[in-house]
N, C-alpha and C. Protein backbone atom coordinates (compact mmCIF):
# COMPACT_ATOMS: atom_id res chain seq x y z
N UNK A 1 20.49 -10.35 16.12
CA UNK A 1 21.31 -9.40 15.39
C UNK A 1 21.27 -8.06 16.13
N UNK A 2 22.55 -7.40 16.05
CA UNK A 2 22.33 -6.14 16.71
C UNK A 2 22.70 -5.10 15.65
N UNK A 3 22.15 -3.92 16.34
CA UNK A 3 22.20 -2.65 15.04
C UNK A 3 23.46 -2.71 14.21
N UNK A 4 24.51 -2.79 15.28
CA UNK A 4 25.82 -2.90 13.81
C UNK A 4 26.01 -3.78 13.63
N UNK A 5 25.49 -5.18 13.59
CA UNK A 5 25.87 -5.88 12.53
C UNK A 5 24.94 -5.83 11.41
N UNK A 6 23.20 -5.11 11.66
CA UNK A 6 22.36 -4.88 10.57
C UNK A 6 23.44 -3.89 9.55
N UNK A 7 23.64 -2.49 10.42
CA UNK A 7 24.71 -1.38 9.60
C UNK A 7 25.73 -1.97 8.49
N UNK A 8 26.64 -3.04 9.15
CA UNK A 8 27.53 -3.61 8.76
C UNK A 8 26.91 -4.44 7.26
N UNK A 9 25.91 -4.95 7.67
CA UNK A 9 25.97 -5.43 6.41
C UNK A 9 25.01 -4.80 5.83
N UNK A 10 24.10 -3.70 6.11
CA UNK A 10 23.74 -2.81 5.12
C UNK A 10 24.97 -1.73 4.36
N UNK A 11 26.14 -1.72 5.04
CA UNK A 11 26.91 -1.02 3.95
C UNK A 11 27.54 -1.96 3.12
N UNK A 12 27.96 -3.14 3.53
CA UNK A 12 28.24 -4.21 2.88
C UNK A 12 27.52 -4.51 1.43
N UNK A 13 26.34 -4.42 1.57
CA UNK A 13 25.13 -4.64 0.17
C UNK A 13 25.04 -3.55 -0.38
N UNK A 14 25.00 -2.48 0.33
CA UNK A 14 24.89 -1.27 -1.08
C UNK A 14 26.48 -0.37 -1.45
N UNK A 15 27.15 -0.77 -0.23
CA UNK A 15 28.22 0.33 -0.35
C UNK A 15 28.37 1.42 0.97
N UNK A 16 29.07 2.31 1.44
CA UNK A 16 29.13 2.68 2.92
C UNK A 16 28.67 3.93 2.25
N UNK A 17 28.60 4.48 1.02
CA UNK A 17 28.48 6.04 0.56
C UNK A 17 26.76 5.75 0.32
N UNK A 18 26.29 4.67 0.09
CA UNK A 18 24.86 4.65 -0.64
C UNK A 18 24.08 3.87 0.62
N UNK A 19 24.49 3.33 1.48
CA UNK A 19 23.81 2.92 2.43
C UNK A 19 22.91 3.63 3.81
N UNK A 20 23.54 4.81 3.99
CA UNK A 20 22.95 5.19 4.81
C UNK A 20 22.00 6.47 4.03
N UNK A 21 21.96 6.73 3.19
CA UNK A 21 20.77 7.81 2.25
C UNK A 21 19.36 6.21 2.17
N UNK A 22 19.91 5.42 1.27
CA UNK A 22 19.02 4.45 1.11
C UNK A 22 18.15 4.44 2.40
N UNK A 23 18.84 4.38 3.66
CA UNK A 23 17.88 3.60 4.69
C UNK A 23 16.87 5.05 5.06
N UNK A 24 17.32 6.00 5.11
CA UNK A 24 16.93 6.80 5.41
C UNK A 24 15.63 7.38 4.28
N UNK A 25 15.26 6.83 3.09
CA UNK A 25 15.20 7.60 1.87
C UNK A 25 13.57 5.97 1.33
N UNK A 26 14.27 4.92 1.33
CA UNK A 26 13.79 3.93 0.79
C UNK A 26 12.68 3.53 2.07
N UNK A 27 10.97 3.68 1.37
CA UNK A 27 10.22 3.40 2.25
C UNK A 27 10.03 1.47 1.94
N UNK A 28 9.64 0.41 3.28
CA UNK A 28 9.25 -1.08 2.60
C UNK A 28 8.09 -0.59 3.24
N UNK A 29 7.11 -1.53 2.75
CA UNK A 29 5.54 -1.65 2.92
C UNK A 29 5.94 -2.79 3.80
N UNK A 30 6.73 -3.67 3.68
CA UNK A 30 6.86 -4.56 5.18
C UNK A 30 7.08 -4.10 6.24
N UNK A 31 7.39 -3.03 6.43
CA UNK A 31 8.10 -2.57 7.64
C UNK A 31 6.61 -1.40 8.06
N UNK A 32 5.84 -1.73 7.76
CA UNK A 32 4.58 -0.75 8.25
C UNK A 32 4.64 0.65 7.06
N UNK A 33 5.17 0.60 5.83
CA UNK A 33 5.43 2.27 5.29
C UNK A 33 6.52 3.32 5.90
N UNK A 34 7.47 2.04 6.57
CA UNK A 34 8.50 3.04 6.83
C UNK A 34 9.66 2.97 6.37
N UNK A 35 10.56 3.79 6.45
CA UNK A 35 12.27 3.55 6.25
C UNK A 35 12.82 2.64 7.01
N UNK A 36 14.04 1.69 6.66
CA UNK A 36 14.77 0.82 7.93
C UNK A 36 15.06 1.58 9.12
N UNK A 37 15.57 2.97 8.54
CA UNK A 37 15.99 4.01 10.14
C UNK A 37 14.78 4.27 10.80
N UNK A 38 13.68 4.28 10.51
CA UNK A 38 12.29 4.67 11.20
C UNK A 38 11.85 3.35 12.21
N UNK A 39 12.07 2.43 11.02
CA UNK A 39 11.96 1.15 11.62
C UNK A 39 12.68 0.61 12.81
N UNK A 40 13.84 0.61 12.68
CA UNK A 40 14.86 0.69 13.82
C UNK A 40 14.61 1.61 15.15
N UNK A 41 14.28 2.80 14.51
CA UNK A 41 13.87 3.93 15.95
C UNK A 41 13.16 3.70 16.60
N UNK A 42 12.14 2.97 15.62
CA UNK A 42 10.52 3.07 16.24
C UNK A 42 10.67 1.48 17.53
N UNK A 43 12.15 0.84 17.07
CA UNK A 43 12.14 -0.85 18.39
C UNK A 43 11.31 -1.84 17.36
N UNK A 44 11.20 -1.88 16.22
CA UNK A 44 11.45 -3.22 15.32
C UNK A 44 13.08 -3.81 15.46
N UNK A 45 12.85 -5.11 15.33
CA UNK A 45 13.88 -5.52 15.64
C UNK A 45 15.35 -5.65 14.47
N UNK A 46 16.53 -5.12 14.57
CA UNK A 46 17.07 -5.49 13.48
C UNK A 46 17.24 -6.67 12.81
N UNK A 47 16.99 -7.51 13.33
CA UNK A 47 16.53 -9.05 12.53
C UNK A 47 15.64 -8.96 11.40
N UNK A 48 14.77 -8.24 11.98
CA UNK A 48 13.07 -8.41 11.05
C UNK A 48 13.46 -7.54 10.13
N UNK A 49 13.97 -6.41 10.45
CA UNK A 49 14.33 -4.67 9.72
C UNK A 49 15.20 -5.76 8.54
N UNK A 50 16.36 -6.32 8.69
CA UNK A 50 17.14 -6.88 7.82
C UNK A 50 16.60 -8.08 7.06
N UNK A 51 15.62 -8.80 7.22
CA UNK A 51 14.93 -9.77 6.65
C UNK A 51 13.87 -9.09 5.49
N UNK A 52 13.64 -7.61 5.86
CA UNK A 52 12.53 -7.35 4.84
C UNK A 52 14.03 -6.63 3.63
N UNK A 53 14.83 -6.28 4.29
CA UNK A 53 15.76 -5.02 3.43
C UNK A 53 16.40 -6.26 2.63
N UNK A 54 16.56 -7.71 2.95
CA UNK A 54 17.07 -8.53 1.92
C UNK A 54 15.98 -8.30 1.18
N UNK A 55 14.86 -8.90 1.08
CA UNK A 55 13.86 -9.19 -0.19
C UNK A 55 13.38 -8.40 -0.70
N UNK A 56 13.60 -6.77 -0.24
CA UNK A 56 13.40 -5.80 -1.13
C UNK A 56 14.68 -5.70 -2.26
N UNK A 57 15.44 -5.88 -1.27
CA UNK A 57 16.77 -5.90 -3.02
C UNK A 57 17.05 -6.93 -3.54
N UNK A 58 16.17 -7.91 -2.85
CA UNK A 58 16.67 -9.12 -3.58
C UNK A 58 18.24 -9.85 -3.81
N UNK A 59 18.60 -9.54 -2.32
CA UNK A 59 20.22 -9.86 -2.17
C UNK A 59 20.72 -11.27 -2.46
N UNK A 60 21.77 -11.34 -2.85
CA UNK A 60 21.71 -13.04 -2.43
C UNK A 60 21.57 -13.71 -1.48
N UNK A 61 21.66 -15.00 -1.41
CA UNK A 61 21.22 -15.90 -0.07
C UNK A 61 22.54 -15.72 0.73
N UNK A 62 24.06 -15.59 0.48
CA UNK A 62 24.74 -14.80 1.37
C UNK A 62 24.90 -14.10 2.14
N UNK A 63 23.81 -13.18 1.92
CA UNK A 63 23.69 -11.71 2.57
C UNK A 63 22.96 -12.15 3.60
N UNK A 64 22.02 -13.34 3.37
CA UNK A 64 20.80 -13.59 4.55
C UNK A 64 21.18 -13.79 6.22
């Protein structure tokens, strides 16, 4: 997966107005205590970044 298709379907699941505050805003304890954008900066991979951001919202299996 590459960053915009993580983007893509992170605005997809929350919305394009609520998606980028969320990533920036919403810490996972999977991701080490960080934000997805921290996560992403820091060279986690957007695969992994998007595998924890499904099961924190509990998306459907669509989204996966």
């Amino acid at each position: 997966m590459r960053h915009t298709e993580f983007w893509a379907r992170l605005d997809e699941a929350l919305g394009r107005e609520s998606a980028g505050s969320w990533a920036e805003l919403f810490v996972l304890q999977e991701l080490g205590s960080r934000t997805t954008r921290q996560a992403l900066d820091a060279g986690v991979p957007p695969k992994q970044v998007w595998a924890a951001v499904w099961r924190a919202l509990e998306l459907p299996e669509r989204y996966r």
